[in-house]
Structures are given as structure tokens and as C-alpha cells.
Protein backbone atom coordinates (compact mmCIF):
# COMPACT_ATOMS: atom_id res chain seq x y z
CA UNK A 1 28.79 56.43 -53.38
CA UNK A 2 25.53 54.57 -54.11
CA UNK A 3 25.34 51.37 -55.92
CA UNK A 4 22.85 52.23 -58.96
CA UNK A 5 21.86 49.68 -61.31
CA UNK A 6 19.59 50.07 -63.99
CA UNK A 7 17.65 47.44 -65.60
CA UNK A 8 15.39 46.33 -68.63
CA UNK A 9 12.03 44.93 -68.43
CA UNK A 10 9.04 44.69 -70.87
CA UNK A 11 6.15 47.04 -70.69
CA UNK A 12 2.82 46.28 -70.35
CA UNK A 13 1.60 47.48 -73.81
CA UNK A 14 5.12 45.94 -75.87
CA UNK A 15 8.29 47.22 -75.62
CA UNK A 16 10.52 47.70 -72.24
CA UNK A 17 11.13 50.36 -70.04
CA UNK A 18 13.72 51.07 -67.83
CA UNK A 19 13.82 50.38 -63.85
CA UNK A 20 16.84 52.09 -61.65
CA UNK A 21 17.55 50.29 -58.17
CA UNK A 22 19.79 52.44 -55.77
CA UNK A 23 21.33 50.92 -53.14
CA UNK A 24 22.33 52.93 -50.29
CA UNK A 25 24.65 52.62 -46.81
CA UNK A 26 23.07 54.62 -43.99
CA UNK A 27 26.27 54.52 -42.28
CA UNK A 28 27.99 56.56 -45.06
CA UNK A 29 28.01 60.12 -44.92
CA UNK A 30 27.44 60.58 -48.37
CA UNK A 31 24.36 59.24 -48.36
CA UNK A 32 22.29 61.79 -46.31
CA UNK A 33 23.31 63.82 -49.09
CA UNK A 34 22.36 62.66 -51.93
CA UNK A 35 18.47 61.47 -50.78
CA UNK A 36 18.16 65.34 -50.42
CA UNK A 37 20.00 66.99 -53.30
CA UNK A 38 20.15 64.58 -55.72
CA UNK A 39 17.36 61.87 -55.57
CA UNK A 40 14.41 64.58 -56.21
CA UNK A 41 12.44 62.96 -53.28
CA UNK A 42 10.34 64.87 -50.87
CA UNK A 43 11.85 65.95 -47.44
CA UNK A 44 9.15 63.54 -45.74
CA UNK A 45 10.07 60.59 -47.78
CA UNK A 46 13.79 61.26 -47.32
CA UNK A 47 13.06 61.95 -43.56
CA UNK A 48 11.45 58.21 -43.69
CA UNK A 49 14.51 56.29 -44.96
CA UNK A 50 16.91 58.02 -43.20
CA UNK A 51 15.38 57.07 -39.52
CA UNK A 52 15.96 54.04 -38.43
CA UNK A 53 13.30 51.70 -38.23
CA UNK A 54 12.26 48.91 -35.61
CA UNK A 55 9.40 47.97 -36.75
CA UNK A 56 7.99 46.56 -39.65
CA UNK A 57 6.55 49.70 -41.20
CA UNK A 58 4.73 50.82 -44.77
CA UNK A 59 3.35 54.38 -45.88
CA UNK A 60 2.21 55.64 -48.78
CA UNK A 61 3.83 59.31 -49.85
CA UNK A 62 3.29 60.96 -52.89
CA UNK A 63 4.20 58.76 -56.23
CA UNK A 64 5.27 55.91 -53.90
CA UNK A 65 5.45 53.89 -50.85
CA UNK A 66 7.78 53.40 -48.14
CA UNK A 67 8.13 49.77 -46.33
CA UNK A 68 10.47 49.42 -43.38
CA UNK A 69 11.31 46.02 -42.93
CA UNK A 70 13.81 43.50 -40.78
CA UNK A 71 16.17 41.32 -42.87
CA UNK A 72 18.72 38.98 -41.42
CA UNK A 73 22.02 40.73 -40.70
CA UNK A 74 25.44 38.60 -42.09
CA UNK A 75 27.80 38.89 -39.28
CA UNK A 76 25.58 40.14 -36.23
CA UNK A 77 28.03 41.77 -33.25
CA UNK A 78 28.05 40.37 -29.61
CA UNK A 79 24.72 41.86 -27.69
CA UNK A 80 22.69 42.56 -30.84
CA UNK A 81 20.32 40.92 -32.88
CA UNK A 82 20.20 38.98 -35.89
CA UNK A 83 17.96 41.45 -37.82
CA UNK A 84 18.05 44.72 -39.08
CA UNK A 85 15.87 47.13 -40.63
CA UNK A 86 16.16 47.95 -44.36
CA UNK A 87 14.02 50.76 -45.85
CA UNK A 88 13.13 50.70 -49.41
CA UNK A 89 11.09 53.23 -51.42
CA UNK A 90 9.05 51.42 -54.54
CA UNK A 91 7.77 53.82 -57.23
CA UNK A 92 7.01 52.94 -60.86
CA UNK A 93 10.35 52.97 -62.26
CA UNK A 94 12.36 53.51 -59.32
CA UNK A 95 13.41 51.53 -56.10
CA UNK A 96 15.77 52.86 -53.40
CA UNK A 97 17.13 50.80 -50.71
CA UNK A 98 18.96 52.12 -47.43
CA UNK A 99 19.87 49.73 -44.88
CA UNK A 100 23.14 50.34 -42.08
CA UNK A 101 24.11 46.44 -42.23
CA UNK A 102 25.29 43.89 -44.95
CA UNK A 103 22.39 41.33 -45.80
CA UNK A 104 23.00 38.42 -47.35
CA UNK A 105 19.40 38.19 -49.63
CA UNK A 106 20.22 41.49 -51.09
CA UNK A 107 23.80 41.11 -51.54
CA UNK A 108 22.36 37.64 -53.49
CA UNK A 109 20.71 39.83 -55.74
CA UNK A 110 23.03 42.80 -56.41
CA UNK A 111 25.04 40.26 -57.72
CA UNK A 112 22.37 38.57 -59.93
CA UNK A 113 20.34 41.68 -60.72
CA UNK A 114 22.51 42.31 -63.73
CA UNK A 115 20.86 38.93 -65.57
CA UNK A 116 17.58 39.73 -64.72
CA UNK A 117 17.16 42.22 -67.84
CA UNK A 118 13.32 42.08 -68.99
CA UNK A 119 12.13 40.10 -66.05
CA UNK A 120 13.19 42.25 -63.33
CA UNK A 121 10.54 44.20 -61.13
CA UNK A 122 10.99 46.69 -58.16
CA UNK A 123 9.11 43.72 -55.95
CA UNK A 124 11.46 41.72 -56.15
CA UNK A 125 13.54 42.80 -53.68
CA UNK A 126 10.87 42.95 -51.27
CA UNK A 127 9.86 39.56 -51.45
CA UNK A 128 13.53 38.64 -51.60
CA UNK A 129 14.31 39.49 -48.46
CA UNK A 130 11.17 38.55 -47.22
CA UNK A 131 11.24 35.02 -48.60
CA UNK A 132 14.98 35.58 -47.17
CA UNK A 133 13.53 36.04 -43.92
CA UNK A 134 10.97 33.10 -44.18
CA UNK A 135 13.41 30.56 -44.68
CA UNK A 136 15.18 31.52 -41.45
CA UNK A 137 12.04 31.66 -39.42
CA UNK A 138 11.46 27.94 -41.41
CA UNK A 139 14.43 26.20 -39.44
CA UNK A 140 12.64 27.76 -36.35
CA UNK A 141 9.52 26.37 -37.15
CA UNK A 142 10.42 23.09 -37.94
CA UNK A 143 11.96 22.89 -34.66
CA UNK A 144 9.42 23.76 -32.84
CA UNK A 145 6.98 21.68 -33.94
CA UNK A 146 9.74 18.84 -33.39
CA UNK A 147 10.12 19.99 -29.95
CA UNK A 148 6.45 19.63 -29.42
CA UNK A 149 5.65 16.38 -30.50
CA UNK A 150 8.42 14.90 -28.69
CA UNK A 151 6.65 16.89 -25.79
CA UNK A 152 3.44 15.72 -26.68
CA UNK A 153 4.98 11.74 -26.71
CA UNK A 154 6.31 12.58 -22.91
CA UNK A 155 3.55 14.36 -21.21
CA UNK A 156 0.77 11.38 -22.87
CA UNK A 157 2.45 8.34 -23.22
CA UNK A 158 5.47 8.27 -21.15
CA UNK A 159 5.93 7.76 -17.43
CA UNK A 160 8.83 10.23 -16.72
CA UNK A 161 8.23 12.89 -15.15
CA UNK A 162 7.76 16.09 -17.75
CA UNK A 163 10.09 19.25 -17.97
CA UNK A 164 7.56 22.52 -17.64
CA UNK A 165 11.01 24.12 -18.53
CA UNK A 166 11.21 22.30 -21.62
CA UNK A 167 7.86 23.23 -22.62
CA UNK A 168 7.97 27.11 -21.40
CA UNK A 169 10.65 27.32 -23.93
CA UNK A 170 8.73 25.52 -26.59
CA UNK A 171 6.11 28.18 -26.00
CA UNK A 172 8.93 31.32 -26.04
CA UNK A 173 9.58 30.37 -29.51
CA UNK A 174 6.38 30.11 -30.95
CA UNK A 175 5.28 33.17 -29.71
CA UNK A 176 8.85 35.08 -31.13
CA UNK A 177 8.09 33.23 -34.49
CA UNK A 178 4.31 34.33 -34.19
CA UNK A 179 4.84 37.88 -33.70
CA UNK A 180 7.17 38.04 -36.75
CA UNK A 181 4.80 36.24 -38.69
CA UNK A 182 1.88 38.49 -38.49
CA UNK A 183 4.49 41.20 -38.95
CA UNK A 184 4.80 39.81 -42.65
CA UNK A 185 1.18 38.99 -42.75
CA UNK A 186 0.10 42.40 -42.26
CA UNK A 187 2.59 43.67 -44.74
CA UNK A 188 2.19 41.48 -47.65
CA UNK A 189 -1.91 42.32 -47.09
CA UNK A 190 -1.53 45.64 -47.40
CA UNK A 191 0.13 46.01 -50.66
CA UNK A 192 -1.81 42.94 -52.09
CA UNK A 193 -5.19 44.85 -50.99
CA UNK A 194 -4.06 48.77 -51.59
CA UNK A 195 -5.96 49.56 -54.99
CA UNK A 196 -3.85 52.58 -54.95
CA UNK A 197 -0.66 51.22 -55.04
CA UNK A 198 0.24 50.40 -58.56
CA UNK A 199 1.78 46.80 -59.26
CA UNK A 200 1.97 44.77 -62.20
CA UNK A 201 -0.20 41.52 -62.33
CA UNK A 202 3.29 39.72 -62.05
CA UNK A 203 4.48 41.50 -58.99
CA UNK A 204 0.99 40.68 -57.49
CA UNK A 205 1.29 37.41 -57.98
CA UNK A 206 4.62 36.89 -56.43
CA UNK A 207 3.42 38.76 -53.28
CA UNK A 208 0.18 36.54 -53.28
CA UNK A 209 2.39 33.89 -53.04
CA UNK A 210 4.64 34.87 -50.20
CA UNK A 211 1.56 36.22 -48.19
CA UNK A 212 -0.22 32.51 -48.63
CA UNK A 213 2.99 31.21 -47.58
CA UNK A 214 3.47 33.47 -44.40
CA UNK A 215 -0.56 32.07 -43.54
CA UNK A 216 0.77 28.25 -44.20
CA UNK A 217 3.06 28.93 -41.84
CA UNK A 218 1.17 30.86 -39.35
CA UNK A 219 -1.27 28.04 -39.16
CA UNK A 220 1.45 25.97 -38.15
CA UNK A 221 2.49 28.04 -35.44
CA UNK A 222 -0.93 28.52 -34.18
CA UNK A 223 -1.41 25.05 -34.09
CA UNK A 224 2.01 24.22 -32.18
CA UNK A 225 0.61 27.06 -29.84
CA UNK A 226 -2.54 25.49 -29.77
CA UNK A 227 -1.03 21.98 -28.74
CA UNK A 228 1.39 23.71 -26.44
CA UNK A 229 -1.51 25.26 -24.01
CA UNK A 230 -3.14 21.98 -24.22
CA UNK A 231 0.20 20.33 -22.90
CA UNK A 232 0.58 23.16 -20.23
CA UNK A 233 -2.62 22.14 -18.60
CA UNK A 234 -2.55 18.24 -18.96
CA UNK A 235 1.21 19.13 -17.45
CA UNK A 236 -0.37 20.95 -14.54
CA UNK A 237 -3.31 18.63 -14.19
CA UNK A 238 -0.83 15.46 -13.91
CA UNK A 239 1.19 17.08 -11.49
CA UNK A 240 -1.91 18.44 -9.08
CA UNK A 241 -3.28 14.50 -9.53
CA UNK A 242 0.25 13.68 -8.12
CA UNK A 243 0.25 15.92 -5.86
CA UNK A 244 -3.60 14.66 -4.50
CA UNK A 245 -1.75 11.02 -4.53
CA UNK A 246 0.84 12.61 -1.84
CA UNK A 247 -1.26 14.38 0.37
CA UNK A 248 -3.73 11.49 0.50
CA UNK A 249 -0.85 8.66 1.63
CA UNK A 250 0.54 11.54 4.07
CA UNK A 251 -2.66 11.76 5.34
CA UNK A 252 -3.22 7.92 5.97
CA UNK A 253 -0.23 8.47 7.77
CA UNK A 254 -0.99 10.76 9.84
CA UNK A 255 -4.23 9.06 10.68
CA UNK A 256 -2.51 5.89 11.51
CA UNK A 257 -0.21 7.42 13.84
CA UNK A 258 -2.49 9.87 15.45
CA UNK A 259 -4.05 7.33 17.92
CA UNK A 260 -0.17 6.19 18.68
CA UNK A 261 0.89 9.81 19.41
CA UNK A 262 -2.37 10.32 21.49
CA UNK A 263 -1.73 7.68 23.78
CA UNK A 264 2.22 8.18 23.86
CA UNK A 265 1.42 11.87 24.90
CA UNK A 266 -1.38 10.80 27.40
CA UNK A 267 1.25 7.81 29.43
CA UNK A 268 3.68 10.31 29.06
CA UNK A 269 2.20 13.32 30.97
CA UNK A 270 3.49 14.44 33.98
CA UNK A 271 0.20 14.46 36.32
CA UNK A 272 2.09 16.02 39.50
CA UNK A 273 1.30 19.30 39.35
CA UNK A 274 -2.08 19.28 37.83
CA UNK A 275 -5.42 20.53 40.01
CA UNK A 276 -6.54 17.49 41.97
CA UNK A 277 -2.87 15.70 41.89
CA UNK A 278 -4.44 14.43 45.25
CA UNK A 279 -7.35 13.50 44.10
CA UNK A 280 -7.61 9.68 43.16
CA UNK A 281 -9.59 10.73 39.97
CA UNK A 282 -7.57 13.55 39.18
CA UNK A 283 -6.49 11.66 36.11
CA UNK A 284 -9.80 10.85 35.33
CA UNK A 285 -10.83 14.36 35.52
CA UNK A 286 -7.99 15.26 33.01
CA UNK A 287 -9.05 13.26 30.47
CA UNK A 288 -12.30 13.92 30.87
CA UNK A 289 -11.30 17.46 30.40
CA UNK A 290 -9.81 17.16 27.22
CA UNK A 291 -12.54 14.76 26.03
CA UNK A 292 -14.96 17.95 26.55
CA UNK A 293 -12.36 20.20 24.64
CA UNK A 294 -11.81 17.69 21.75
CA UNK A 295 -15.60 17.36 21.51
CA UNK A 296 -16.07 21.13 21.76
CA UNK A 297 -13.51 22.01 18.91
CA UNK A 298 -15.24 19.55 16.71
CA UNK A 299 -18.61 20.96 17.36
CA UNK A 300 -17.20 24.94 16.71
CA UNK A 301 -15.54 23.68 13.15
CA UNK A 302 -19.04 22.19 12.85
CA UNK A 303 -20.48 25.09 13.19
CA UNK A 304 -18.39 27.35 11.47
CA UNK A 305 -18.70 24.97 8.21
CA UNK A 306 -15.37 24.09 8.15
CA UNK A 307 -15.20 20.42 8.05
């Protein structure tokens, strides 16, 4: 059976009216059954909450609006993630939430909803979970942008070698946190901008204040993003001036020993055999020979542009 609680809260003009919040298991059979007989919504709005969502997700239908969004799960099996999706249909004295997984920011306020009589509003549970949901992306945050500046401090100040690793997972991170960032972002702005959905100046302030919060935070993000494509090239660019500083003492090298390997190769040849053997300047002619081919390669590179 659903968990239905209904609460007090004062009207606009004086007074209070009453607010019912249904809470709903998606994994029970029961509740199929009641969103279609019982809870006098439409067939598309019923069709809504009962598919699973995997996005985050909001539509306007009739009276109402539907919002699909991810909340943190309490005990998440082996293979799966730590979120789940939790639909919730708002209307003006009405909220219905179905969700297949225990989460712990709406558990929090079942339990609490109780003393909430005359402050209560069908928001809240939104930006419950969703301030829920913040927090956990917070302890991300934070340690990414710890991650980077001690980054930052290796790649600019200190001589050991840097960890691209390190950094690609920096970068993984931000980008995970990013994505469900705007998520929220795009969310919270529609309902604050919607005209047509009808809030209380209350409600509308509390989401104001979540969405300015997601932006605080997305600046953040953008910024540790920022820093770590910056990083990413000084990274590459003081590994390719390394790798210039390798090449060009191999190539002194190779330049010092070239003469020694010329004239090794030249005592070392085996002139019996060779046109002219007979000849007392068949060595000279030899030489000369690849003198003329040395010269000749030099001139084709020429040529060709090549050196």
C-alpha cells in the first residue's frame, strides 16, 4: 500500500489548506493499480511515472508537471550505480512520488514531514533530494579541485616527472560531475522560468536558491576543467621539449661517431674482389666512387627540398 501523508500549510489569502504526498514503490504490484483506478490521473501521466526513467526529465500534463529525476540510492547492488530515478508528479495540492529504490533524502523527510504542518510545500521534496544530490556531487568536487592544484604544484613547480594518468582521471571526473550539473541546471531553470507552472513565492525562492547553487558550483567545475586543459598542454609541451632535449644529444652522438664509423668501415673493406683489384688505384677509384655518390645524394635531397 502507498504511504499517504497529508499535511497543513497556510494559504495565500489566510487560513491553510491541505497538501497530500503519496509515496509509492514501483516494485510493488499494487501500485500500478492504484495510479490508474484510484489516483484520478490521466493514462499519459500515469504512463509517465510508471516508466522508468534515465534521464533527468520534466513535462507539463494537464493540472501538473512531471519531473524525472536521479537521487542517490542507500545500499546500491554490485554492477549498478549509485543513482536512481524517482518520478514525482507536483500539482497544487497534490504530490506523488514513485521511485523502485530506498533513498535516503526522502526517507529523511517521510520521517520529518509529519512536523512540517503549515510550512510544508510540494517543492520540497524536489529540492530535497536535489540538495540531497548536491551534497554528494560536493565531496566530488572538492576533490577534484584538490586533485588539481596538487597537479597544478607538479606540472609548474616541481621537477618530477608528471602522471598524464593522474591528470586524465582528474579530467574523467569533472566531466561526470559536469554533465550532472547542467542536468540540475536545466531543471531548476525550467520551473523557475515556466510562467505556467504555478508555485508559491516561497517555493520559488527555495528553487532560486538551489539553481544559484548548482551555477556556484558549475563555475567551479568549469574552472577545474579550464585549469585541467591548460595542464594537459603545458604536460604535453614539457614532455615534446624533453623529448627535443633527447633527440638533439642522440644526434650529437651520432655526429660524433659518424666520421669514426666512416673510417672503421672504409680500413675495414675487403678490396679483393672489387673492379680494378689489380689496379694500383683501384682503391683510389673506390673512394672516389663513393665521394661522387655521397655528393650526388646530397645534391638530390637538395633538390627535392628535403634538407
Amino acid at each position: 500500500m502507498p504511504d499517504i501523508f497529508t499535511l497543513q500549510r497556510k494559504a495565500a489569502e489566510g487560513g491553510s489548506e491541505t497538501i497530500s504526498w503519496v509515496d509509492l514503490d514501483s516494485r510493488a504490484a499494487e501500485t500500478a493499480a492504484w495510479l490508474q483506478n484510484q489516483s484520478g490521473l490521466s493514462e499519459q501521466v500515469v504512463v509517465r511515472l510508471l516508466q522508468p526513467g534515465t534521464i533527468n526529465h520534466h513535462e507539463i500534463l494537464g493540472g501538473g508537471v512531471v519531473i524525472c529525476f536521479h537521487a542517490r540510492k542507500v545500499l546500491p547492488k554490485a554492477n549498478e550505480g549509485d543513482f536512481t530515478s524517482i518520478r514525482l508528479w507536483i500539482e497544487c495540492d497534490r504530490v506523488i512520488s514513485v521511485c523502485s529504490e530506498t533513498i535516503p533524502a526522502l526517507e529523511a523527510l517521510k520521517s520529518t514531514a509529519s512536523q512540517q504542518q503549515g510550512t510544508w510545500a510540494p517543492l520540497e521534496i524536489l529540492t530535497s533530494l536535489i540538495n540531497s544530490h548536491i551534497n554528494e556531487l560536493e565531496k566530488i568536487l572538492v576533490n577534484v579541485s584538490s586533485e588539481t592544484d596538487e597537479l597544478e604544484d607538479q606540472i609548474l613547480e616541481s621537477e618530477e616527472e608528471p602522471n598524464i594518468e593522474d591528470l586524465d582521471l582528474v579530467r574523467r571526473k569533472t566531466i561526470h560531475a559536469r554533465r550532472q550539473l547542467i542536468a540540475l541546471r536545466n531543471l531548476l531553470v525550467f520551473i523557475v522560468s515556466d510562467q505556467s507552472l504555478v508555485i508559491s513565492a516561497a517555493e520559488r525562492r527555495s528553487v532560486e536558491a538551489v539553481t544559484e547553487r548548482v551555477r556556484s558550483y558549475l563555475e567551479i567545475l568549469e574552472d577545474c576543467h579550464e585549469r585541467a586543459h591548460l595542464l594537459r598542454d603545458q604536460m604535453e609541451s614539457q614532455l615534446n621539449a624533453r623529448l627535443n632535449r633527447i633527440t638533439y644529444n642522440l644526434t650529437i652522438v651520432a655526429t660524433v661517431f659518424l666520421p669514426l664509423s666512416f673510417l672503421t668501415g672504409l680500413l675495414g673493406m675487403n678490396v679483393a674482389g672489387i673492379p680494378d683489384e689489380h689496379n694500383p688505384r683501384g682503391f683510389v677509384i673506390a673512394c672516389t666512387a663513393m665521394v661522387v655518390i655521397a655528393i650526388g645524394s646530397w645534391i638530390f635531397l637538395r633538390w627535392r627540398r628535403w634538407i
